[in-house]
Protein backbone atom coordinates (compact mmCIF):
# COMPACT_ATOMS: atom_id res chain seq x y z
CA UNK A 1 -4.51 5.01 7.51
CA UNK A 2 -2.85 2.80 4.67
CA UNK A 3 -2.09 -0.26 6.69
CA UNK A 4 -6.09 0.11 7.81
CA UNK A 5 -7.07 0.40 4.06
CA UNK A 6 -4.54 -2.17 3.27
CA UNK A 7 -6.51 -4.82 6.17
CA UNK A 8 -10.22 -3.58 4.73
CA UNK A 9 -9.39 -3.88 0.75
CA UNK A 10 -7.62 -7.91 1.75
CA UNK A 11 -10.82 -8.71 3.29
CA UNK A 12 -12.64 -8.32 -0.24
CA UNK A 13 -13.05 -10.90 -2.99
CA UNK A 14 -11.82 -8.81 -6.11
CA UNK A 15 -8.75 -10.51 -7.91
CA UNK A 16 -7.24 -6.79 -8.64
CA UNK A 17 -7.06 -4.06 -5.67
CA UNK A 18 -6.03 -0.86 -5.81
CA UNK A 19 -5.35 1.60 -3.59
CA UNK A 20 -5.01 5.73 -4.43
CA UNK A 21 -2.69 7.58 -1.95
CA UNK A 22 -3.16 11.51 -2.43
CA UNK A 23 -0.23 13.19 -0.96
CA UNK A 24 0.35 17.27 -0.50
CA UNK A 25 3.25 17.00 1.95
CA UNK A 26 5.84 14.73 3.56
CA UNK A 27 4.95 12.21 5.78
CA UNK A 28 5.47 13.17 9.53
CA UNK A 29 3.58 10.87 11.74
CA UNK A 30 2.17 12.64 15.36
CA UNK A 31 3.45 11.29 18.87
CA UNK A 32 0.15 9.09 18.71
CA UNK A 33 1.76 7.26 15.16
CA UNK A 34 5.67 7.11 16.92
CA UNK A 35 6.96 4.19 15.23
CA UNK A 36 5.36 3.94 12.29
CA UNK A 37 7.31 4.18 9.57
CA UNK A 38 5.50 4.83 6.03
CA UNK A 39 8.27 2.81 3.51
CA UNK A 40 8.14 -0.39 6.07
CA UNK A 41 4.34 0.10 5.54
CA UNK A 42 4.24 0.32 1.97
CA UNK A 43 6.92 -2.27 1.31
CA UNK A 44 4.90 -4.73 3.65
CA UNK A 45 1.44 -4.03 1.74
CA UNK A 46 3.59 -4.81 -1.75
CA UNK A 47 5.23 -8.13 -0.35
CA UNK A 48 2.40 -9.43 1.42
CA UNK A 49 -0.78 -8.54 -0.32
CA UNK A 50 -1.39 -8.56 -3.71
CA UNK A 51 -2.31 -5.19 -3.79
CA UNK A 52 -1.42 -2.29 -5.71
CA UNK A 53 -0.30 0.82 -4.42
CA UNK A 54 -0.74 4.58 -6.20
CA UNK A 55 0.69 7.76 -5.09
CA UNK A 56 -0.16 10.81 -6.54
CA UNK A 57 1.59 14.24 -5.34
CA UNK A 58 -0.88 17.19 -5.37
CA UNK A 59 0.96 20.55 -5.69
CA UNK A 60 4.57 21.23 -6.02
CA UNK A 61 7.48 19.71 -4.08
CA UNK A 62 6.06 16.22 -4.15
CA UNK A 63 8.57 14.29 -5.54
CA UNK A 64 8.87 12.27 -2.39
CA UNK A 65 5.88 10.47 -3.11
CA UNK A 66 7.88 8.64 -6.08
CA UNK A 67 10.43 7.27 -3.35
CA UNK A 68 7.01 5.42 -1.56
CA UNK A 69 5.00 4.30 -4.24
CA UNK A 70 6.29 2.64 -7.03
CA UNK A 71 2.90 3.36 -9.14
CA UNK A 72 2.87 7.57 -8.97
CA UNK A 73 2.44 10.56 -10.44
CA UNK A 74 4.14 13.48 -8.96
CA UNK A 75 3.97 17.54 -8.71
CA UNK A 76 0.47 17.62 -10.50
CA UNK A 77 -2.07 20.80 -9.93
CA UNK A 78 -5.69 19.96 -9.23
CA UNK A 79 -6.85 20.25 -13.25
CA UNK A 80 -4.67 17.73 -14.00
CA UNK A 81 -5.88 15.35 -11.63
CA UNK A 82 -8.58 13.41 -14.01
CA UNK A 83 -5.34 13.20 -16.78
CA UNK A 84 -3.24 12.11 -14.26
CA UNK A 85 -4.85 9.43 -12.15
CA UNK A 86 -5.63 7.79 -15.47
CA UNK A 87 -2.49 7.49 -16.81
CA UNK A 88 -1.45 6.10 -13.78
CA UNK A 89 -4.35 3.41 -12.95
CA UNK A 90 -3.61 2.56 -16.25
CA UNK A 91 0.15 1.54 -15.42
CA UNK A 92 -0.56 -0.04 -12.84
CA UNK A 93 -3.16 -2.01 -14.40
CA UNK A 94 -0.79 -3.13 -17.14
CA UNK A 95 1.48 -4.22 -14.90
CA UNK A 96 -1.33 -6.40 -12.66
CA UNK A 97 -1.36 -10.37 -13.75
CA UNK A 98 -5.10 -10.08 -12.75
CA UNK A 99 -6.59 -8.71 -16.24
């Protein structure tokens, strides 16, 4: 689903592009996704696109999205949300040549 939203957002014209990952659990691809492998994914959207990525970890026990995206936001409960994908976009913007 990332590399497909990855493909979509590269067709567009927009000098920034973001892209908001919300996580609950590990990844653990089916048999139908054997062999794809979410850091080679993530680390070929960041060195090939110019593309931001943004993880955010809804619930507890979601530090693991901090190991995949380097823009994130981890072990937040749903009222938090609002706070916490601000903060984050924010980052991310800052960090973004584009603005």
């Amino acid at each position: 689903a990332l590399s497909q939203a990855s493909d979509r957002l590269a067709k567009r014209t927009e000098k920034a592009k973001f892209i908001i990952v919300l996580s609950d659990g590990q990844p653990v691809p089916s048999a139908a996704h054997a062999g794809i492998d979410l850091d080679n994914t993530v680390t070929a959207i960041l060195e090939q696109t110019n593309q931001k990525l943004i993880g955010l970890g809804l619930g507890s026990e979601t530090d693991f999205v901090e190991k995949y995206y380097p823009n994130s936001v981890v072990n937040i409960q749903a009222n938090q949300l609002a706070d916490s994908l601000s903060q984050v976009i924010l980052q991310a913007i800052e960090e973004t040549d584009q603005f």
